[in-house]
Protein backbone atom coordinates (compact mmCIF):
# COMPACT_ATOMS: atom_id res chain seq x y z
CA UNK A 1 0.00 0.00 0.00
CA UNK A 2 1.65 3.24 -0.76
CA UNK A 3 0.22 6.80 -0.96
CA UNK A 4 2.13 8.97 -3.13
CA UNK A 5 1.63 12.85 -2.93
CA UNK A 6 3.52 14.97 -5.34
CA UNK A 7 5.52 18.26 -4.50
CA UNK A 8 6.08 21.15 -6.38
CA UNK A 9 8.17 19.26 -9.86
CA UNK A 10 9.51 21.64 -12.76
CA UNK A 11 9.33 24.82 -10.91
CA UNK A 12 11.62 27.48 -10.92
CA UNK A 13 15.36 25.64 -11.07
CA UNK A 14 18.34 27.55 -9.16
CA UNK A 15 21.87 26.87 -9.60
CA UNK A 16 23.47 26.68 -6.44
CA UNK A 17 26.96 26.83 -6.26
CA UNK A 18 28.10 24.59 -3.28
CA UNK A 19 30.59 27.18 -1.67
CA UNK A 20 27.58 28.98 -1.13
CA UNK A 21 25.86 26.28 0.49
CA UNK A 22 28.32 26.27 3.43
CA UNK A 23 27.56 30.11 3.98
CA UNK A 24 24.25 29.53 6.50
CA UNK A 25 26.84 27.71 8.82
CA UNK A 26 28.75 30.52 9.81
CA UNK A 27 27.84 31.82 13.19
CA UNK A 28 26.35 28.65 14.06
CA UNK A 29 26.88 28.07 17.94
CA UNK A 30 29.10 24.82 17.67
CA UNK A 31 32.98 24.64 18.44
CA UNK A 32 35.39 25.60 15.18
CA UNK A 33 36.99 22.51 15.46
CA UNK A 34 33.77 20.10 15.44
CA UNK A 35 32.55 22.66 12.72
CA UNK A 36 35.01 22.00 10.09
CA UNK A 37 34.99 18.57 10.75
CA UNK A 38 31.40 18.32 10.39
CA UNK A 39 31.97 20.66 6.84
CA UNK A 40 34.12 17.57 5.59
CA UNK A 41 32.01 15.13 6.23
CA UNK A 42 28.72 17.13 4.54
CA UNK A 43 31.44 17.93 1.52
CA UNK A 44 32.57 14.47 1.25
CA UNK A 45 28.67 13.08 1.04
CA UNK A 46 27.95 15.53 -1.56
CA UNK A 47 31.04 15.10 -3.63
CA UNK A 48 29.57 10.86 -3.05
CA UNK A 49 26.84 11.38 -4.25
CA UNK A 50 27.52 13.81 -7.11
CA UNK A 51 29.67 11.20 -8.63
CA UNK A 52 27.04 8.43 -8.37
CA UNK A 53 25.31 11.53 -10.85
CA UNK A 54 28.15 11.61 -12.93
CA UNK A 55 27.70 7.69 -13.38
CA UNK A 56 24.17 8.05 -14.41
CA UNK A 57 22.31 7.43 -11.32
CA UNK A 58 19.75 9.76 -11.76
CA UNK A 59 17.14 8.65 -9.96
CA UNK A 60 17.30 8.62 -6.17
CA UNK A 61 14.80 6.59 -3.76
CA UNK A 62 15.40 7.81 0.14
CA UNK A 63 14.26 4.89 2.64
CA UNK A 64 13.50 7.29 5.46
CA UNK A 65 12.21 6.27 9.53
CA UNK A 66 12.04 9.91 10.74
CA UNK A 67 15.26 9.01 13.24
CA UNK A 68 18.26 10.84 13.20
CA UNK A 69 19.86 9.45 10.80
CA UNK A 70 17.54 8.88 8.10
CA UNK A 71 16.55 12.34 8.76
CA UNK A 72 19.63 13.59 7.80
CA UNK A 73 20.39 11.62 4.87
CA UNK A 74 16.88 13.27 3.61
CA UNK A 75 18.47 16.82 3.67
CA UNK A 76 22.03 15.72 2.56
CA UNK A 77 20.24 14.34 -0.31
CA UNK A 78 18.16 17.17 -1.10
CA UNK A 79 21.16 19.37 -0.77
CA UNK A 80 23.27 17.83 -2.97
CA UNK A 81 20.35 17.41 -5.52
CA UNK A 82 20.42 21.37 -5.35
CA UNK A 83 23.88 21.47 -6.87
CA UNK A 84 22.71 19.71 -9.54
CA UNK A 85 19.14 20.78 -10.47
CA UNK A 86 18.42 19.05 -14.09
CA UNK A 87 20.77 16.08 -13.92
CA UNK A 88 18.10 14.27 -11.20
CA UNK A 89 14.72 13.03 -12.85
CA UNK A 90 13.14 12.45 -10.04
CA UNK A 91 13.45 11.90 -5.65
CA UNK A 92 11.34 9.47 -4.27
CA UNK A 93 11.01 9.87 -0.15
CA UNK A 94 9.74 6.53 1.13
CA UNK A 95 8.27 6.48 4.68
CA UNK A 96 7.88 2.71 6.06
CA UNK A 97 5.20 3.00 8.90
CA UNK A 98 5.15 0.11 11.00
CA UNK A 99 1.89 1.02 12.27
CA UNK A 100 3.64 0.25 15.91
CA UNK A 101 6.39 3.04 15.76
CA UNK A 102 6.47 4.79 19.10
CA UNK A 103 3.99 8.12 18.46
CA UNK A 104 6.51 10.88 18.94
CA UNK A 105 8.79 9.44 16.53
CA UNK A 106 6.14 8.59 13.92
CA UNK A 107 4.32 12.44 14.81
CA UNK A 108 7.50 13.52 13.77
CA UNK A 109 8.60 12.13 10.54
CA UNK A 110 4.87 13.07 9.52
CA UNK A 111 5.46 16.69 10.50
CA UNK A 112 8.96 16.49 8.89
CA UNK A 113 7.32 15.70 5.76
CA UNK A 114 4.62 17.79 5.30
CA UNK A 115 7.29 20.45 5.89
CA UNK A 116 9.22 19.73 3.43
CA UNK A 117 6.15 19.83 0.76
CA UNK A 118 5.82 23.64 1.89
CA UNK A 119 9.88 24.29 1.84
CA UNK A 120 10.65 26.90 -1.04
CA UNK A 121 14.53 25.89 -0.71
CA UNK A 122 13.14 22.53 -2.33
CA UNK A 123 10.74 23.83 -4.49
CA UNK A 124 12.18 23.28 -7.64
CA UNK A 125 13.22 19.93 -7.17
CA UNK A 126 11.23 16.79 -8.30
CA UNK A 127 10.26 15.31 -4.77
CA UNK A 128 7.76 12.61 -4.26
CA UNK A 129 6.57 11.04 -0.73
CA UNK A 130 5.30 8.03 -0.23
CA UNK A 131 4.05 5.85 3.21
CA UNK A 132 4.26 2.57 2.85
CA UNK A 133 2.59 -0.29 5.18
CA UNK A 134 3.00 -3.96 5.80
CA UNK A 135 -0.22 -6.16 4.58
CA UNK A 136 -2.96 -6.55 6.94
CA UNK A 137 -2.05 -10.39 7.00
CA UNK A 138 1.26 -9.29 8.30
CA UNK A 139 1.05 -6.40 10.96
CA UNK A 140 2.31 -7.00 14.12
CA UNK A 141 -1.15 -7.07 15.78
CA UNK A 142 -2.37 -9.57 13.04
CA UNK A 143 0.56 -12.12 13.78
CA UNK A 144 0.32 -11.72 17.86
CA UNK A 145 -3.23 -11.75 18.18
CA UNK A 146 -4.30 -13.72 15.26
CA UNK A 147 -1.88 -15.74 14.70
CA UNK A 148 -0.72 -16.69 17.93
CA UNK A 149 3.16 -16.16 17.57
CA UNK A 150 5.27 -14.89 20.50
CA UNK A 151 6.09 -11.65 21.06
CA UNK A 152 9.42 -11.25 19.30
CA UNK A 153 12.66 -12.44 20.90
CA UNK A 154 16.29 -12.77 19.56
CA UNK A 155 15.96 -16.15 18.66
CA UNK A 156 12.68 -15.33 16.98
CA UNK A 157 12.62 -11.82 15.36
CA UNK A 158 9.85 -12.49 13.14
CA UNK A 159 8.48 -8.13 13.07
CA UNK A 160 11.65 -6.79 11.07
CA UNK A 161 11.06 -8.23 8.04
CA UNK A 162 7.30 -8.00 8.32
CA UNK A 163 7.01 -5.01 9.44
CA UNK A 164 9.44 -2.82 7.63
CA UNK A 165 11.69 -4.46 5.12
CA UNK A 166 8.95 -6.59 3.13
CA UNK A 167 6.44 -3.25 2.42
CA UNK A 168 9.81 -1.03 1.35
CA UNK A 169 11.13 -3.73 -1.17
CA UNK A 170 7.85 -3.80 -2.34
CA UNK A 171 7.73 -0.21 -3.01
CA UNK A 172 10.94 -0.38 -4.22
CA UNK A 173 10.32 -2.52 -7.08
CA UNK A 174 7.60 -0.53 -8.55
CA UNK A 175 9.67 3.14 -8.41
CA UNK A 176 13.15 1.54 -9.61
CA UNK A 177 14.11 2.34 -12.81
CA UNK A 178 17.02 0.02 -13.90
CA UNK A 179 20.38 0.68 -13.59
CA UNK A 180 19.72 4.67 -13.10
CA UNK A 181 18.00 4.29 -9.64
CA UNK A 182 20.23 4.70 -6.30
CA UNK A 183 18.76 3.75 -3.06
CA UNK A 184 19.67 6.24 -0.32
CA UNK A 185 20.00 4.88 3.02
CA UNK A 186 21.17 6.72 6.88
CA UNK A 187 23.18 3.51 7.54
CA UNK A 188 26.42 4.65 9.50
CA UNK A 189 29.06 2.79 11.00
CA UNK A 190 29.29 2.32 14.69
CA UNK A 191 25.74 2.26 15.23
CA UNK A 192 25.96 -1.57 16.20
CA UNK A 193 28.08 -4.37 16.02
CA UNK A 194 25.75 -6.35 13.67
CA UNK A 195 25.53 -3.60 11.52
CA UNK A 196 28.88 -2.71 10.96
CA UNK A 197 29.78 -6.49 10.36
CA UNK A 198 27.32 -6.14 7.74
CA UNK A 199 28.51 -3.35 6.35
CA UNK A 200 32.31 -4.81 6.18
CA UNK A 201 30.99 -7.81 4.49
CA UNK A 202 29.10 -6.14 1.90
CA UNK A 203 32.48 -4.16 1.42
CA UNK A 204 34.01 -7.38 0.79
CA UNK A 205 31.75 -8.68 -1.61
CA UNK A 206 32.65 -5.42 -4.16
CA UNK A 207 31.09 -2.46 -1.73
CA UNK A 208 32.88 0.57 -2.16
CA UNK A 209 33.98 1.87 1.07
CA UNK A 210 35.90 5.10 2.60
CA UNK A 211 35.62 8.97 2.46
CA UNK A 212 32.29 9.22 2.98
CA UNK A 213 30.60 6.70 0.36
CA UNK A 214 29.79 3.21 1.07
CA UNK A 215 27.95 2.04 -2.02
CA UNK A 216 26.93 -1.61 -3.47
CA UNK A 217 25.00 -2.52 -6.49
CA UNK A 218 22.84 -4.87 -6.44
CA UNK A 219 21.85 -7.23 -9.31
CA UNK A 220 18.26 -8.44 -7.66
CA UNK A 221 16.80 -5.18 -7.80
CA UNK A 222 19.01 -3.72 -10.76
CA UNK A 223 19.63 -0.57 -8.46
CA UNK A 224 22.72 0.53 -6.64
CA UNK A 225 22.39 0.71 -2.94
CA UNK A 226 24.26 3.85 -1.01
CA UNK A 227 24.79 5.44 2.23
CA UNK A 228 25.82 8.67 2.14
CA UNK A 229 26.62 9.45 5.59
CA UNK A 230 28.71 6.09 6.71
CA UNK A 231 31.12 7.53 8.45
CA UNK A 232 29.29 10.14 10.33
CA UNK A 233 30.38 9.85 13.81
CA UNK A 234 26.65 10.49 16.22
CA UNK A 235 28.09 13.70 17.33
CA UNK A 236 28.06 14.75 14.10
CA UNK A 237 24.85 13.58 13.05
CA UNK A 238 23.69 15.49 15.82
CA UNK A 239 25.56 18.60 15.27
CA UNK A 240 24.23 18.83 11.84
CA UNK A 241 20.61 18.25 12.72
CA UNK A 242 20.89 20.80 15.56
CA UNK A 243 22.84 23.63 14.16
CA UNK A 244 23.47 23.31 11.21
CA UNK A 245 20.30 22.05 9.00
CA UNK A 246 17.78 24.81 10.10
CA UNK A 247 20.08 27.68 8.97
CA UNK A 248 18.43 25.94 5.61
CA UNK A 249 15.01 26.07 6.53
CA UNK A 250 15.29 22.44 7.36
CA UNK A 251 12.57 22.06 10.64
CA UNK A 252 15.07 19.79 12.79
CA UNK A 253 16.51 21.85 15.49
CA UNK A 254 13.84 20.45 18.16
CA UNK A 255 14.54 16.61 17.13
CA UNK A 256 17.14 16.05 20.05
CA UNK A 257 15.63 17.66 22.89
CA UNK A 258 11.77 17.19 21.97
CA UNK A 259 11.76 13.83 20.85
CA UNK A 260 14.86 12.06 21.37
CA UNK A 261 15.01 13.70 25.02
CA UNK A 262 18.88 13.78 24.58
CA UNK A 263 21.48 12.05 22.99
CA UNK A 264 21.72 8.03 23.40
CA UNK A 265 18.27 7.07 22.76
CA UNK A 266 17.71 4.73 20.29
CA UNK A 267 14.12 4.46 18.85
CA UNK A 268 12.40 1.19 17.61
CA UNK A 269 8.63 0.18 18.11
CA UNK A 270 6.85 0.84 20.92
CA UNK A 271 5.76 -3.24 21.54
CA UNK A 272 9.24 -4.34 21.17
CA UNK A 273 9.96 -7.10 22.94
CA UNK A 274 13.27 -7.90 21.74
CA UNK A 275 15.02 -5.36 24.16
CA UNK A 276 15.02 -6.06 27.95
CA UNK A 277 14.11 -2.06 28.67
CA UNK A 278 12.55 -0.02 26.51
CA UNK A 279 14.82 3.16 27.44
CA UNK A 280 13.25 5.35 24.76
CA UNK A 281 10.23 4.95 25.67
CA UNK A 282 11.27 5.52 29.42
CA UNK A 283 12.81 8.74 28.48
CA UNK A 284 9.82 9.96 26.26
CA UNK A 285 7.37 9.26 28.93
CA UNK A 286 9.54 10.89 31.52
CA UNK A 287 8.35 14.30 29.89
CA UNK A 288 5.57 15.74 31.09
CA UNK A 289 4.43 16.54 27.56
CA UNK A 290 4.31 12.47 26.45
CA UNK A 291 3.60 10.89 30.17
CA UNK A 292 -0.03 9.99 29.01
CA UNK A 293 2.00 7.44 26.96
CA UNK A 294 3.20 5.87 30.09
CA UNK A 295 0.47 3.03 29.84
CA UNK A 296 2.22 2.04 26.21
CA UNK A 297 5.37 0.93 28.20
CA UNK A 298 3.02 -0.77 31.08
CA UNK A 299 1.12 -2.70 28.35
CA UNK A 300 4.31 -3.69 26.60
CA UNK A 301 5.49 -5.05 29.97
CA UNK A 302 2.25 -6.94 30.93
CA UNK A 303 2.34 -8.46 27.18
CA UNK A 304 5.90 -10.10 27.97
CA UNK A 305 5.16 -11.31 31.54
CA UNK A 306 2.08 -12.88 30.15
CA UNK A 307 3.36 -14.87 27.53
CA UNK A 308 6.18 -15.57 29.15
CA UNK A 309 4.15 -18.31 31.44
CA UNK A 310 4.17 -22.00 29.80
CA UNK A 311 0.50 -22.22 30.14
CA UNK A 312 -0.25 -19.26 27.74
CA UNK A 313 1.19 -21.32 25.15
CA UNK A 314 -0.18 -24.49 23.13
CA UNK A 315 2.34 -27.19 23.41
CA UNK A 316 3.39 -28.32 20.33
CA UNK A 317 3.93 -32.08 19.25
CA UNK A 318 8.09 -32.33 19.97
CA UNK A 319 7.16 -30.97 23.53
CA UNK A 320 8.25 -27.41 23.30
CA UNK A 321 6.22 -24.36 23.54
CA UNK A 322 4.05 -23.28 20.79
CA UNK A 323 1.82 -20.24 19.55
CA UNK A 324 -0.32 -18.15 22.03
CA UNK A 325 -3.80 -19.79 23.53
CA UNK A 326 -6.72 -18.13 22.20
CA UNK A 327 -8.05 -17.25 25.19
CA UNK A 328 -4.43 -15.30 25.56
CA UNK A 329 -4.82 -13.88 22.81
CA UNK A 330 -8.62 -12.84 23.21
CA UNK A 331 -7.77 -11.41 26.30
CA UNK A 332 -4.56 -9.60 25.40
CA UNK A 333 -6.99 -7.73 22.21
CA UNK A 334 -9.65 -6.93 24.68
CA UNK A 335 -6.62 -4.65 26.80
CA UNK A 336 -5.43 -3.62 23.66
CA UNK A 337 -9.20 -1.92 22.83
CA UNK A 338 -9.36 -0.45 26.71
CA UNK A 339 -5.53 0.99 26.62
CA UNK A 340 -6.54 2.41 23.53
CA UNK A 341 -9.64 4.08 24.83
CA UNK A 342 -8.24 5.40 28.16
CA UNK A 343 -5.25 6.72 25.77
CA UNK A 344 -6.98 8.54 22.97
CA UNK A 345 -5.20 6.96 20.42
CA UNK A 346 -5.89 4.65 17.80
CA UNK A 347 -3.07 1.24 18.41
CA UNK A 348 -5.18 -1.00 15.95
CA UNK A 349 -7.53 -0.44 13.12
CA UNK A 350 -10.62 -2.32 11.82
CA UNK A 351 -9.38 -3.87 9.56
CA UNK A 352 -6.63 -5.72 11.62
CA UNK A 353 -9.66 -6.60 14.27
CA UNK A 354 -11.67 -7.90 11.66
CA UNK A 355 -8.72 -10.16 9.94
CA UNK A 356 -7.91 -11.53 13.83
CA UNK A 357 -11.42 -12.00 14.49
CA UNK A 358 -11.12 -14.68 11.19
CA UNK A 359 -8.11 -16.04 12.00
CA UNK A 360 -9.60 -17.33 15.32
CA UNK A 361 -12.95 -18.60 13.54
CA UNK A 362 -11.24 -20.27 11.24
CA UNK A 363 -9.67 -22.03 14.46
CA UNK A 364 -13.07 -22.68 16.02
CA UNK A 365 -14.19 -24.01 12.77
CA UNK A 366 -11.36 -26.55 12.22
């Protein structure tokens, strides 16, 4: 499912000279010496990118989460597409909403993006948006409550793919345009073990790694795959979210303090179960602006504790623990309905009622 809502294409172009670019920095309250190095980093993902350009890549696709860093691969992007106004056919800005993100975060990538329609400084580039959502059949309410499978663990991350990487490849195969679409991503180095294993791997394989480009094409989807800001250390991630991007008219100065509540936080879904403590949403409801969410975190708590007991599970035939009862899972949907009403927020729509409430006749029926 993807809703696509066009901004402002063919208008007025302006050649920007990139000197120029760096102008709205000075003054900026941030130390000289982080300030230059944060000016070679943003040069060095422009010059990346400008050369995938060169190469013919000349359509871009942004996978974007409304985090940090996918935040600020959107405006490096857009930046860099203002040095080159004519060269790029077209930007495609592709939201992936679990429909279980934590609300601030989501509230904000939605505000993020309707600013961005209204922008002037992008107004003559060729910018499209799109949200994008996983199936009914495979939303994370759908597989707990209809399904029956356990709330997600390390040994059993079965949301991920689901949730977020199934409905963007999807989307992805219907914008790419062979071998002239790049893939944008706000992967960096350092965020995690995993990743950066991943990342060296992929290098290994024929990525192209070092001074700010880490870039891999890949054959399946006929696209190349890139992420421009790799080696931006946090610090200046956060520098150039809070200083530097809303000398631009970019609307991110508030992102650290408002929603992250500081530095360290590191956002996933609200019902994830895979960490021990949800310290996001710990911080988030600490504020007195977001502590009516404080019931999320409770609920996501009760949810593990429950299921957690052998007799909420079906034993399956080899002994070990199976899917969810149904009366676990009836009961677990009827909190669901009452956290949502003593909330004031919608946590799951009709439709995703209606496909549970089959899934469990179809187990009555059988």
């Amino acid at each position: 499912m993807s809703e696509i809502i066009k901004l402002g294409c063919g208008g007025e172009r302006m050649n920007k000279d990139w000197n120029a670019l760096c102008d709205p920095f000075v003054g900026a309250k941030i130390e000289d010496d982080g300030g230059a190095r944060l000016l070679q980093r943003f040069d060095e993902s422009v010059s990346a990118l400008r050369s995938k350009v060169e190469e013919g890549y000349n359509h871009w696709i942004i996978t974007f989460s409304g985090g940090k860093d996918s935040t600020t691969a959107v405006v490096v992007a857009l930046e860099t597409a203002l040095t080159c106004l004519g060269q790029i056919e077209a930007i495609d800005i592709v939201y992936s909403d679990t429909m279980v993100e934590i609300p601030v975060i989501r509230q904000f990538a939605l505000s993020f993006l309707e600013r961005l329609k209204s922008l002037d400084r992008i107004a003559g580039l060729p910018v499209y948006y799109h949200a994008v959502y996983p199936a009914v059949e495979e939303r994370f309410w759908v597989c707990l409550l209809g399904k029956g499978y356990p709330p997600p663990h390390q040994r059993f991350r079965w949301c991920t793919r689901r949730l977020k990487i199934q409905p963007v490849e999807h989307a992805l195969k219907a914008f790419i345009t062979a071998g002239r679409t790049l893939i944008l991503t706000g992967v960096r180095l350092g965020e995690s073990r995993s990743r950066d294993i991943s990342l060296y791997r992929s290098c290994k394989r024929g990525g192209e790694c070092g001074q700010g480009l880490w870039f891999r094409y890949s054959s399946r989807l006929q696209a190349g795959y890139m992420a421009p800001i790799v080696e931006w250390s946090e610090c200046d991630v956060w520098d150039f979210l809070r200083f530097y991007a809303p000398t631009l008219g970019y609307p991110t100065g508030y992102l650290e303090d408002e929603v992250y509540n500081g530095r360290e936080t590191r956002f996933g879904c609200w019902m994830c179960t895979v960490v021990r403590q949800d310290k996001a949403m710990e911080k988030i409801t600490s504020l007195p602006e977001w502590a009516h969410l404080r019931p999320l975190l409770n609920f996501r708590q009760h949810v593990k504790d429950l299921t957690r007991a052998p007799e909420s599970r079906v034993p399956r035939a080899d002994g070990k623990l199976g899917r969810l009862t149904l009366e676990i899972r009836q009961q677990l949907l009827d909190e669901l309905l009452k956290l949502e009403e003593k909330i004031g927020m919608t946590l799951i729509s009709p439709d995703e009622i209606q496909a549970i409430r089959e899934i469990w006749q179809q187990e009555v029926d059988r």
